[in-house]
Protein backbone atom coordinates (compact mmCIF):
# COMPACT_ATOMS: atom_id res chain seq x y z
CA UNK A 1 -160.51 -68.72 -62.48
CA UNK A 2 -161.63 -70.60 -66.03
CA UNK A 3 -162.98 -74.19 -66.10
CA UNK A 4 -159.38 -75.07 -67.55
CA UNK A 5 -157.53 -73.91 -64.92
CA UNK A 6 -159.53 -74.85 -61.93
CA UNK A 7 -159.12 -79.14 -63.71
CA UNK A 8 -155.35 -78.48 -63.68
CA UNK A 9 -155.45 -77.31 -60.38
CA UNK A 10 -157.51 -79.82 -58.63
CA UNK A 11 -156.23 -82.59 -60.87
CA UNK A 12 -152.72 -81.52 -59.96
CA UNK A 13 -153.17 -80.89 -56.21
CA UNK A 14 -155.57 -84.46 -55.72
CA UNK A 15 -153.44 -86.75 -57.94
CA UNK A 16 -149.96 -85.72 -58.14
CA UNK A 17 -149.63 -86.94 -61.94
CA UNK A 18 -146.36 -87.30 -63.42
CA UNK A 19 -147.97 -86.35 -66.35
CA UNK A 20 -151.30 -84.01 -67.30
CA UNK A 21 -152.24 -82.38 -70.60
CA UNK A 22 -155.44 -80.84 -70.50
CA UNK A 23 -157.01 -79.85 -73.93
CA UNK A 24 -159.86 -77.59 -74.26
CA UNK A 25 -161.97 -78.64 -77.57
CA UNK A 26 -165.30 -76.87 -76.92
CA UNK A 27 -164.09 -74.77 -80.14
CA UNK A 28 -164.80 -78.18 -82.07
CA UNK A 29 -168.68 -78.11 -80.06
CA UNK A 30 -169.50 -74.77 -81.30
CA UNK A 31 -173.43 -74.67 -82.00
CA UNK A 32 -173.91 -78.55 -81.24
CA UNK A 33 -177.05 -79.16 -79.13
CA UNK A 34 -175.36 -79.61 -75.39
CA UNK A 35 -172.82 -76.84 -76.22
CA UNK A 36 -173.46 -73.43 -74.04
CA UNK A 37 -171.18 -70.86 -76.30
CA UNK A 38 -168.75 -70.31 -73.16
CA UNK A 39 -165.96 -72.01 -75.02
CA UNK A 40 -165.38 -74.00 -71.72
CA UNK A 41 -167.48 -77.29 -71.94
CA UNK A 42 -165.71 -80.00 -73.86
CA UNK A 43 -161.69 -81.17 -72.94
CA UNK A 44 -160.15 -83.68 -72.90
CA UNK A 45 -157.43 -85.41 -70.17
CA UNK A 46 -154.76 -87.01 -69.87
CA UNK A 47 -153.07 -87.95 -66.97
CA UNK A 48 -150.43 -90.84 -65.39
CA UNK A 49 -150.72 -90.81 -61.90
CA UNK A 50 -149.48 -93.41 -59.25
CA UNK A 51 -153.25 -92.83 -57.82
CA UNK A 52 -154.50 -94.94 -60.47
CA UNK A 53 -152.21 -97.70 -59.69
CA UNK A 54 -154.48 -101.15 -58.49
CA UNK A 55 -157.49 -99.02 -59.72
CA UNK A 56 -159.40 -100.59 -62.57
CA UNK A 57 -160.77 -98.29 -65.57
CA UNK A 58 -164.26 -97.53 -64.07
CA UNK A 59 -162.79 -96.70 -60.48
CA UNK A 60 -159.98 -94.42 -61.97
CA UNK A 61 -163.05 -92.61 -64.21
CA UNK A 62 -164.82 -92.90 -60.58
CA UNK A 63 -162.05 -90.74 -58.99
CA UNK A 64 -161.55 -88.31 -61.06
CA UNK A 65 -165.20 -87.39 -61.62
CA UNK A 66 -165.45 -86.78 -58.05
CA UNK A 67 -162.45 -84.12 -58.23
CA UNK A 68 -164.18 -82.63 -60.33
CA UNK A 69 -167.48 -83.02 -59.19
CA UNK A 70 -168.29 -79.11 -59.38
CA UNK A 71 -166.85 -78.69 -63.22
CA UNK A 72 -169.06 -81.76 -64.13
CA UNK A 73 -171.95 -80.44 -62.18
CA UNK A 74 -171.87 -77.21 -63.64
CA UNK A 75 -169.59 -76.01 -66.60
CA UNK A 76 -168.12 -79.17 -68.38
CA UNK A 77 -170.52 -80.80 -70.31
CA UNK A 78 -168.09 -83.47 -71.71
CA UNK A 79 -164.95 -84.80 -70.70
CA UNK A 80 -162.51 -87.41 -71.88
CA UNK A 81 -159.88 -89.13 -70.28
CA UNK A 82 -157.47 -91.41 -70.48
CA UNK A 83 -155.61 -92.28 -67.55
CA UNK A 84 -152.80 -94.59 -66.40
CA UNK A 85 -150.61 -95.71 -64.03
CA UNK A 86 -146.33 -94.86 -64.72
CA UNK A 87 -146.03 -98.24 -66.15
CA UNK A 88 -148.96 -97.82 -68.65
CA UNK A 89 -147.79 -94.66 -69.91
C-alpha cells in the first residue's frame, strides 16, 4: 500500500470526515535536504470532520499525528493540514 493511500485510509476509517483531499507534493521536494527521492514524503491535508468539533488547533494537529503516528515515524517527512469542524468549512 503507498504512504498516500494508507493517510486516506486511516484518516477516513479514525475520523469519518465529511470532507478529505489529500495532496501529495513531494514532486515540489525533489533534491531538498530532508527529501528521500521516494516521491512519498511531503502532502498536504485537508479534512472537516465532526472529530475536531470542541478541539482547539493544537489538539486537532494532536489527533491526527497520532493516526498517523507510523507515516510520521517513518515515510512522511512533512505534512500540512488544515482541519475543521462542518461549520468552519
Amino acid at each position: 500500500m503507498n504512504v498516500e493511500t494508507s493517510i486516506r485510509d486511516k484518516l477516513t476509517r479514525e475520523l469519518s470526515p465529511e470532507k478529505l483531499v489529500i495532496v501529495n507534493e513531494s514532486h515540489k521536494h525533489s533534491g531538498h535536504a530532508g527529501s528521500p527521492g521516494t516521491g512519498e514524503s511531503h502532502f498536504n491535508v485537508m479534512c472537516v470532520s465532526q472529530a475536531f468539533l470542541g478541539l482547539h488547533k493544537v489538539a486537532r494537529f494532536r489527533k491526527v499525528h497520532k493516526i498517523l503516528k507510523e507515516e510520521l515515524d517513518g515515510p512522511v517527512h512533512a505534512l500540512s493540514l488544515e482541519l475543521k469542524t462542518p461549520d468552519e468549512a
